[in-house]
PDB file of N, CA and C in Angstrom:
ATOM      1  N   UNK A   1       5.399  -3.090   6.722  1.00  0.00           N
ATOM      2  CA  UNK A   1       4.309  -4.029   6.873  1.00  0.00           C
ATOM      3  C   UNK A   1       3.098  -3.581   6.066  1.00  0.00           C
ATOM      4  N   UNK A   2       2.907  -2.071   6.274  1.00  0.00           N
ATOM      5  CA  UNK A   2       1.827  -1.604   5.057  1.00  0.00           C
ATOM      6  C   UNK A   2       2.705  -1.409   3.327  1.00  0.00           C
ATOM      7  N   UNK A   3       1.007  -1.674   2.783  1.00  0.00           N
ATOM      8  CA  UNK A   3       1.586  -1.614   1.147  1.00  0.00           C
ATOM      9  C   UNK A   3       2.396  -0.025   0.785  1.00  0.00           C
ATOM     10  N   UNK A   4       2.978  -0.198  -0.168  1.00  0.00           N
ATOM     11  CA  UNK A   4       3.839   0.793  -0.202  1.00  0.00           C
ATOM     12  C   UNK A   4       3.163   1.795  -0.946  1.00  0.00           C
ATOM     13  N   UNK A   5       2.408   3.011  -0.146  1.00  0.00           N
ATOM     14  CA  UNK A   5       2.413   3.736  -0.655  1.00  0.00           C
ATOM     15  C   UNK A   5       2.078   5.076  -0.131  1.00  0.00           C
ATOM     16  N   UNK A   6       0.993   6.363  -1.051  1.00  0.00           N
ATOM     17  CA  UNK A   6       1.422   7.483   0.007  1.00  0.00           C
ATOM     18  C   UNK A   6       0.566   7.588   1.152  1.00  0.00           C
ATOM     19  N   UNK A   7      -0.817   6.802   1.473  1.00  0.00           N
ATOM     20  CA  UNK A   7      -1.502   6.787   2.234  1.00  0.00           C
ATOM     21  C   UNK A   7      -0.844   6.124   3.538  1.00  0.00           C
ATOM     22  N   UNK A   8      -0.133   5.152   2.956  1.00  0.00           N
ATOM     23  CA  UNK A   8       0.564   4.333   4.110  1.00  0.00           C
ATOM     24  C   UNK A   8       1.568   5.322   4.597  1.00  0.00           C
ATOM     25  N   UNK A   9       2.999   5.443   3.877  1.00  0.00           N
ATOM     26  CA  UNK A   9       3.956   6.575   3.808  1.00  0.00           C
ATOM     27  C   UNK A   9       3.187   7.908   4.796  1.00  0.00           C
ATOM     28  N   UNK A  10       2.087   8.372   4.696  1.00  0.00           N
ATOM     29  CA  UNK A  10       1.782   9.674   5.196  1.00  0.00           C
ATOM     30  C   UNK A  10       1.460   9.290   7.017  1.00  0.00           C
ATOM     31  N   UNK A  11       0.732   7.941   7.103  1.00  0.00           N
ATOM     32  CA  UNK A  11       0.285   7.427   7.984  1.00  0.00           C
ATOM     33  C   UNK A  11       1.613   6.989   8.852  1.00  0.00           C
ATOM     34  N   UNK A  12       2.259   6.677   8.605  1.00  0.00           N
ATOM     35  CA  UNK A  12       3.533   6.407   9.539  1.00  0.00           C
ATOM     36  C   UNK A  12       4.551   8.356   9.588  1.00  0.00           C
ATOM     37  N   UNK A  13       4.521   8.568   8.835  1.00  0.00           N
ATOM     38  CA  UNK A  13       5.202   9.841   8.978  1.00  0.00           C
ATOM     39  C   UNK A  13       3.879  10.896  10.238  1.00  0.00           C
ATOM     40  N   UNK A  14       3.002  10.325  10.314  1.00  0.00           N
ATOM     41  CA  UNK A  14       2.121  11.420  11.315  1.00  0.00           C
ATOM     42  C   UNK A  14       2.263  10.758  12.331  1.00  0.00           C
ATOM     43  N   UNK A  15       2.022   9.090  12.680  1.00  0.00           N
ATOM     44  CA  UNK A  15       2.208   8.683  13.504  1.00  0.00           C
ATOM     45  C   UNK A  15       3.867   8.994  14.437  1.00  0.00           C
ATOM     46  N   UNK A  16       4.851   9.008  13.726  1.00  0.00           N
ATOM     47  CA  UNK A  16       6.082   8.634  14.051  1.00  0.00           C
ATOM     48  C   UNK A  16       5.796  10.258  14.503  1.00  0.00           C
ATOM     49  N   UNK A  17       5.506  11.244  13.713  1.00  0.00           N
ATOM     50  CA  UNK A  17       5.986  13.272  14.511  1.00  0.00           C
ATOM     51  C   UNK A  17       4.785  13.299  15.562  1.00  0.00           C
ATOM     52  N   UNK A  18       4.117  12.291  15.736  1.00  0.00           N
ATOM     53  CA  UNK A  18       2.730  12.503  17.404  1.00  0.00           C
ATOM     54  C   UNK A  18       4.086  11.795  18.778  1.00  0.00           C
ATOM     55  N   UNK A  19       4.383  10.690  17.999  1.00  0.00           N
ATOM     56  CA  UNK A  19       5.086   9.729  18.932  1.00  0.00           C
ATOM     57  C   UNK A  19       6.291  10.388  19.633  1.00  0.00           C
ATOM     58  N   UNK A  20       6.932  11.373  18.594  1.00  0.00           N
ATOM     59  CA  UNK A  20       8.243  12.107  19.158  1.00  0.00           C
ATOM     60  C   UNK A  20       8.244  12.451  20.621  1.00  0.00           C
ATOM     61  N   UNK A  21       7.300  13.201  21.079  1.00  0.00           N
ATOM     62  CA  UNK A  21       6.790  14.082  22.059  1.00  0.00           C
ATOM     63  C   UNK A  21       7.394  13.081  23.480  1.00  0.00           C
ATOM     64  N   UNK A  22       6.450  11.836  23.191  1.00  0.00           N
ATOM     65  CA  UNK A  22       6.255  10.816  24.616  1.00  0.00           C
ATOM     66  C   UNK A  22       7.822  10.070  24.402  1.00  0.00           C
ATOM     67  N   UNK A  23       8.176  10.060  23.614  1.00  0.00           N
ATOM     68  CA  UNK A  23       9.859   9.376  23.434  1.00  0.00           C
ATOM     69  C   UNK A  23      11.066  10.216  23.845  1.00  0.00           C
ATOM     70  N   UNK A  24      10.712  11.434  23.208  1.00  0.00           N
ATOM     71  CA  UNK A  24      11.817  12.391  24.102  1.00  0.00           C
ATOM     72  C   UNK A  24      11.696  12.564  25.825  1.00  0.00           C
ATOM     73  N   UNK A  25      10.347  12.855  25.970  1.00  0.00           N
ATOM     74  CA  UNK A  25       9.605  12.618  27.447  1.00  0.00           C
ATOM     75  C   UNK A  25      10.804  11.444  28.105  1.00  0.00           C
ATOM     76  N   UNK A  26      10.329  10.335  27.884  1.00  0.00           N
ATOM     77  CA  UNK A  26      10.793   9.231  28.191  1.00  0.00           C
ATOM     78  C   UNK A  26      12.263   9.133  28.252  1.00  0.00           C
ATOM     79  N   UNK A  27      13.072   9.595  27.065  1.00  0.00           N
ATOM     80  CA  UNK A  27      14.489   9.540  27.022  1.00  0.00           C
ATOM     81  C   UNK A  27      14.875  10.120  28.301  1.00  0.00           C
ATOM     82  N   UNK A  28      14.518  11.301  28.206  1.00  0.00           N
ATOM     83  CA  UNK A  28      15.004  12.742  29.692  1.00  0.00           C
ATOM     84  C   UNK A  28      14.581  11.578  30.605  1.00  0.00           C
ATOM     85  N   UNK A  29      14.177  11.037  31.054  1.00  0.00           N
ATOM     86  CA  UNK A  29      13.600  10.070  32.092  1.00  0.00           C
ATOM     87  C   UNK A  29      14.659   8.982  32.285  1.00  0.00           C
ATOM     88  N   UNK A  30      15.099   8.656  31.786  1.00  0.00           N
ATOM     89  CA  UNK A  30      16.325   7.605  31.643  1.00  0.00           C
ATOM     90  C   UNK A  30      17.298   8.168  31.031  1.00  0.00           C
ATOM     91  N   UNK A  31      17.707   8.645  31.276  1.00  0.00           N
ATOM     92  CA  UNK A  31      18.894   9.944  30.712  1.00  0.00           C
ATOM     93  C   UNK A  31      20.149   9.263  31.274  1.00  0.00           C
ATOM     94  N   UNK A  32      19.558   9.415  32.615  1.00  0.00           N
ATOM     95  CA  UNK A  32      20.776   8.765  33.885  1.00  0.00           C
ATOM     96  C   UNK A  32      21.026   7.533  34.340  1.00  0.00           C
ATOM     97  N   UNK A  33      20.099   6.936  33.832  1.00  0.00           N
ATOM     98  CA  UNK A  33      19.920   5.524  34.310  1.00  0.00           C
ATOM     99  C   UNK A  33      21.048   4.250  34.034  1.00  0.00           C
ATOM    100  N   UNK A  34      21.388   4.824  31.979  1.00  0.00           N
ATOM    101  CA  UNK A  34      22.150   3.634  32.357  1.00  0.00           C
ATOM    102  C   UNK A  34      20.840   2.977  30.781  1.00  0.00           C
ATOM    103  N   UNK A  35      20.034   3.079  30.612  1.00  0.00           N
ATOM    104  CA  UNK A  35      19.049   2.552  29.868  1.00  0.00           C
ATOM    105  C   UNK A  35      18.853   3.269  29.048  1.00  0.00           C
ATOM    106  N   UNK A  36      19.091   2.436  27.504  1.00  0.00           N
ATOM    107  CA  UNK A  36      18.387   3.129  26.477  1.00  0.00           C
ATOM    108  C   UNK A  36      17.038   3.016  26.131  1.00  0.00           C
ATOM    109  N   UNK A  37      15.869   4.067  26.577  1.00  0.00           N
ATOM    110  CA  UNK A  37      14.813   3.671  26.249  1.00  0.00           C
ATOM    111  C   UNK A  37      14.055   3.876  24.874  1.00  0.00           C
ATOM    112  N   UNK A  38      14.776   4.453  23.855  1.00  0.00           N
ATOM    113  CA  UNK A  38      14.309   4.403  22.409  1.00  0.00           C
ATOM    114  C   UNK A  38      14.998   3.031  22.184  1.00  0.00           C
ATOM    115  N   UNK A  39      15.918   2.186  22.485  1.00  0.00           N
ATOM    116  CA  UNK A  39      15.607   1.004  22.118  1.00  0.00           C
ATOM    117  C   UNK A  39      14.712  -0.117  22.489  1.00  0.00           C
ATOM    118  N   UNK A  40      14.919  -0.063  23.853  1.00  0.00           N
ATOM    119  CA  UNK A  40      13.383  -0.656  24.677  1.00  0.00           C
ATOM    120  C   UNK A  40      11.818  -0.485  23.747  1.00  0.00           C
ATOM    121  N   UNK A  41      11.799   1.086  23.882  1.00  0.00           N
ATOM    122  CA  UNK A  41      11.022   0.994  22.820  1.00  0.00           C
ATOM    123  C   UNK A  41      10.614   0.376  21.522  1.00  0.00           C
ATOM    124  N   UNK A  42      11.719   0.464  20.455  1.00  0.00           N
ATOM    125  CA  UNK A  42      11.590  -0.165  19.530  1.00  0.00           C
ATOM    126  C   UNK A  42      10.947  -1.538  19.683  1.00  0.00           C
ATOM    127  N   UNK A  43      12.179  -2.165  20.288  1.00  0.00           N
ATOM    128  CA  UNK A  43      11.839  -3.654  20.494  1.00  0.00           C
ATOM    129  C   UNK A  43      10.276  -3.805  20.548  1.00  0.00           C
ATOM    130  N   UNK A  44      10.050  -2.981  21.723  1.00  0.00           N
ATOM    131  CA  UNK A  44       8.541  -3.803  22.073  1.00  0.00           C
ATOM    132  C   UNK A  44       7.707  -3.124  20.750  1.00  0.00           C
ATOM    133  N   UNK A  45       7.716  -1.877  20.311  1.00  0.00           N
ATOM    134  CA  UNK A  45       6.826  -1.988  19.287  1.00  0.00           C
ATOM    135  C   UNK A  45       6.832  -2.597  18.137  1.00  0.00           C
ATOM    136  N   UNK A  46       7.947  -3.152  17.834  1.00  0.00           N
ATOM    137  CA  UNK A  46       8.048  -4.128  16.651  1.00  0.00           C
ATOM    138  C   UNK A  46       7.480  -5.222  17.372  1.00  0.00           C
ATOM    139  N   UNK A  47       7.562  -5.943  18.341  1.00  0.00           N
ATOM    140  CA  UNK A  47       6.928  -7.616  18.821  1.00  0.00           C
ATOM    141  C   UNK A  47       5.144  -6.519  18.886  1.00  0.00           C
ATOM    142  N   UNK A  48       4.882  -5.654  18.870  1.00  0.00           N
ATOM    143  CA  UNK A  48       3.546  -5.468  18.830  1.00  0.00           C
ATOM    144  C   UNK A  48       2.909  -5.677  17.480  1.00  0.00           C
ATOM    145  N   UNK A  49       3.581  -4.732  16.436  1.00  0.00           N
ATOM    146  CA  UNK A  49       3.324  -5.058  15.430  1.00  0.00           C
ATOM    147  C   UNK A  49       3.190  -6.194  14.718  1.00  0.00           C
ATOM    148  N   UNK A  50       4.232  -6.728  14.985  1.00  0.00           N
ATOM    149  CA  UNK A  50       4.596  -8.691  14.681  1.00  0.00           C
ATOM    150  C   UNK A  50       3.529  -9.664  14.995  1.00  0.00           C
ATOM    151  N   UNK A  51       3.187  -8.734  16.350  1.00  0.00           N
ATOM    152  CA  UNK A  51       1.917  -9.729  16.872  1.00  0.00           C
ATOM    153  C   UNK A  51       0.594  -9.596  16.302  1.00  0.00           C
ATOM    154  N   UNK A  52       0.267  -8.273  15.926  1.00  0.00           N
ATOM    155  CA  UNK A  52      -0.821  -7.781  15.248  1.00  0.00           C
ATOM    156  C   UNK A  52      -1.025  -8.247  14.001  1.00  0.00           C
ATOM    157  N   UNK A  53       0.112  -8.515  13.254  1.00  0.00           N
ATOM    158  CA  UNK A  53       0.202  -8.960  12.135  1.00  0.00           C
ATOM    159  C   UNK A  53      -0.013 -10.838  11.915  1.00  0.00           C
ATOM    160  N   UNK A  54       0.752 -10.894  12.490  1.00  0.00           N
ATOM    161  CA  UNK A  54       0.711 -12.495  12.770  1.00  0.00           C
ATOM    162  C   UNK A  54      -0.528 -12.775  13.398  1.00  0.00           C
ATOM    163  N   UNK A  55      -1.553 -12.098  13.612  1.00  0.00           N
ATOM    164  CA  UNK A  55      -3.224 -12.369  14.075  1.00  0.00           C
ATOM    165  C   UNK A  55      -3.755 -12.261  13.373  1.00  0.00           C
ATOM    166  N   UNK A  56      -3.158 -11.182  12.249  1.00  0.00           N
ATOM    167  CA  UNK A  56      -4.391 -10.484  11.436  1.00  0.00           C
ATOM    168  C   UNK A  56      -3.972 -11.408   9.909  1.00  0.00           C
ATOM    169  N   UNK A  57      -3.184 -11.762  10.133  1.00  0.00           N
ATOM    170  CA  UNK A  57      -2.958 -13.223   8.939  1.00  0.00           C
ATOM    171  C   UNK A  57      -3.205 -14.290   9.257  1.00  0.00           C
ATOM    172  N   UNK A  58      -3.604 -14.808  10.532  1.00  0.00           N
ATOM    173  CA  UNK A  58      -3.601 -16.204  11.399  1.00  0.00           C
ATOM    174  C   UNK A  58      -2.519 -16.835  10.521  1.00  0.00           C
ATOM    175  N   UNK A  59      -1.295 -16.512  11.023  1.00  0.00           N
ATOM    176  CA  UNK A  59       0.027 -17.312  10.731  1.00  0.00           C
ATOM    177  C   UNK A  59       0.485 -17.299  12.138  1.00  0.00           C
ATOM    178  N   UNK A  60       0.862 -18.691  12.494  1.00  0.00           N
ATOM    179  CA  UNK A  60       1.728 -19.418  13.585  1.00  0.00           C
ATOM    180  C   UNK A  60       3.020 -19.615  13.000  1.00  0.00           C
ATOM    181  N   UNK A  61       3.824 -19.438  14.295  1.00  0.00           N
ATOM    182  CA  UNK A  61       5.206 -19.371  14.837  1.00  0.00           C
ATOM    183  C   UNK A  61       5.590 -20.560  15.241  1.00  0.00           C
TER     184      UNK A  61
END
């Protein structure tokens, strides 16, 4: 979604090694359950992004 480059590139690579921490957290947490929660995850942070984006362009769905 960002332009391609190394500012962007660096900005998702710091974001994504902060995020590890609370996702592994979370996995051990649903370990047993039966639920994958790195996909849960995903999902919703892509419809976040999607949404952020789709505001920050005022483009309707």
């Amino acid at each position: 979604m960002a332009p391609k480059n190394n500012t962007a590139k660096r900005t998702a690579s710091i974001r994504e090694w902060f995020t590890m921490p609370l996702v592994e957290k979370y996995d051990n947490l649903f370990k047993d359950s039966g639920t994958d929660f790195v996909a849960i995850e995903t999902i919703v942070t892509s419809g976040l992004y999607l949404s952020v984006s789709t505001y920050s362009h005022k483009i309707s769905f």
